[in-house]
Protein backbone atom coordinates (compact mmCIF):
# COMPACT_ATOMS: atom_id res chain seq x y z
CA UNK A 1 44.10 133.40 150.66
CA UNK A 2 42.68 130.26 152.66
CA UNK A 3 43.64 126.55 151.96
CA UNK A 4 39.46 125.91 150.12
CA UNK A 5 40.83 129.17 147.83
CA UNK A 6 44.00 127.30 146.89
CA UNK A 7 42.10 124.17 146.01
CA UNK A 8 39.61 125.95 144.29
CA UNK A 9 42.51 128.01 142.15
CA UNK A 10 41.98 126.53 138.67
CA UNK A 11 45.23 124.25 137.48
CA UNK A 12 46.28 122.66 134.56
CA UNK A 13 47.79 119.02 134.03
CA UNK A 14 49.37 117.78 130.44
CA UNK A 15 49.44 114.09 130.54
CA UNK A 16 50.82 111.28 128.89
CA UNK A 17 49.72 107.83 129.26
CA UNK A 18 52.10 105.42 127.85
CA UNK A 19 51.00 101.48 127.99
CA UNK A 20 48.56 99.18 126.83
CA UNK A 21 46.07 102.40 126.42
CA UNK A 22 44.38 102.45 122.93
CA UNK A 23 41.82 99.86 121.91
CA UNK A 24 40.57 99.87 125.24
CA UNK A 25 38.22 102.78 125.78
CA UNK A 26 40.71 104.68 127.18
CA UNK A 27 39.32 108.08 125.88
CA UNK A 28 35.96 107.77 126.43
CA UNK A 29 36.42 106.58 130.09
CA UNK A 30 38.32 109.76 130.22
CA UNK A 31 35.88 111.67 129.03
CA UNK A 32 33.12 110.37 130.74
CA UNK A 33 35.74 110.74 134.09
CA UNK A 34 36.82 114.00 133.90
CA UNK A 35 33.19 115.13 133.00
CA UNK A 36 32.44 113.84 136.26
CA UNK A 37 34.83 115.64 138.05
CA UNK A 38 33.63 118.69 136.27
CA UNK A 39 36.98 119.50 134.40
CA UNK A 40 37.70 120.63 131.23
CA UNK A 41 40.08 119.73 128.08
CA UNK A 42 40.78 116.96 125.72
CA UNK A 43 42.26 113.68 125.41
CA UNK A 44 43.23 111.95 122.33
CA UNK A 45 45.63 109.08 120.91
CA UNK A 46 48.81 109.37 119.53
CA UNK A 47 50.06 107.24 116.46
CA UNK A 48 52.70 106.28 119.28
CA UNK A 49 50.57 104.58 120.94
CA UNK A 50 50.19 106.32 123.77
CA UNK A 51 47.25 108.89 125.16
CA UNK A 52 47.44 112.56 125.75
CA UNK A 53 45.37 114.50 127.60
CA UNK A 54 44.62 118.09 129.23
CA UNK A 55 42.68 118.73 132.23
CA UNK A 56 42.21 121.88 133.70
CA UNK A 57 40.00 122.26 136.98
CA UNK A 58 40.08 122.86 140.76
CA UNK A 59 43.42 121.11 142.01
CA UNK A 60 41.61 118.10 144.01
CA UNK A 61 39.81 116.78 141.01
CA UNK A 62 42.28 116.96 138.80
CA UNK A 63 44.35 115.15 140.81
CA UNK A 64 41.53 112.67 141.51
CA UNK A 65 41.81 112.59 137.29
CA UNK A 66 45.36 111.77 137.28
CA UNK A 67 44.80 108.65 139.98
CA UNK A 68 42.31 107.64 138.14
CA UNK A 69 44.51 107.60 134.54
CA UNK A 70 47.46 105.51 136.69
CA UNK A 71 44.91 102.76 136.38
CA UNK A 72 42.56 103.47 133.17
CA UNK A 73 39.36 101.34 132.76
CA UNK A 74 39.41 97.57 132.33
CA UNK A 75 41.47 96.45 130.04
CA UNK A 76 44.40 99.29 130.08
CA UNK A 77 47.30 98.63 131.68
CA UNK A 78 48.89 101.53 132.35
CA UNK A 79 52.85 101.51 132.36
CA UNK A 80 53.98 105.27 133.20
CA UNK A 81 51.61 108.37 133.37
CA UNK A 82 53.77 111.80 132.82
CA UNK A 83 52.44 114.78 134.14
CA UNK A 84 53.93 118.12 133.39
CA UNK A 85 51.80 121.63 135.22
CA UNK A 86 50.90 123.86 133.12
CA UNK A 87 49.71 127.55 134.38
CA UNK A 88 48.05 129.41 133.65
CA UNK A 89 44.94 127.53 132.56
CA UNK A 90 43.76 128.09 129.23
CA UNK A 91 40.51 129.16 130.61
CA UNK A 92 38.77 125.88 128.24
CA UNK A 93 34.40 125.35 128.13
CA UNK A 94 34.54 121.68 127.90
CA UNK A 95 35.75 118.47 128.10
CA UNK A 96 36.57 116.69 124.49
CA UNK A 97 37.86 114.00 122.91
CA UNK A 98 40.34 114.87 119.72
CA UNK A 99 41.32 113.62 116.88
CA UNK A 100 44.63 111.19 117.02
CA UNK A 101 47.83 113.22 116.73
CA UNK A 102 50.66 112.63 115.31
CA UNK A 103 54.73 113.09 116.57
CA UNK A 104 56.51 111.15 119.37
């Protein structure tokens, strides 16, 4: 296995976003983001107040993703972004945005 095979090895990130992150666009930046990047998952609020989302892709754009959520689109401010790896990947067709969950 060769360093492009490694980054090309499919990964999964579970991310919080805790800040000034709903009311903002938040999840439909992220969507329209990680479509970019050509991963695939959901985001969605929580009644927290906080965003969570899944991206699973090739490692370099998902982290791309996650540098990209440490700053949000205008008008987030983004306090503290917690990511916890996941593998394997859930083997997901799409990017989505879900409804608002509920629990801490």
């Amino acid at each position: 296995m060769n360093a492009r095979d490694i980054d090309e090895t499919p990964v999964r990130a579970h991310v919080r976003i805790a800040g000034r992150v709903q009311g903002v666009g938040f999840r439909y930046s992220t969507f329209d983001e990680a479509r970019r990047r050509g991963l695939r998952g959901w985001v969605r609020n929580l009644d927290s107040g906080d965003v969570e989302a899944v991206f699973e892709g090739a490692r370099p754009a998902v982290e791309s993703m996650l540098r990209w959520c440490t700053e949000g689109p205008p008008g987030a401010f983004v306090r503290h972004v917690n990511v916890e790896w996941d593998e394997p990947p859930e083997g997901l067709v799409a990017f989505q945005i879900r409804r608002t969950g509920y629990g801490s």
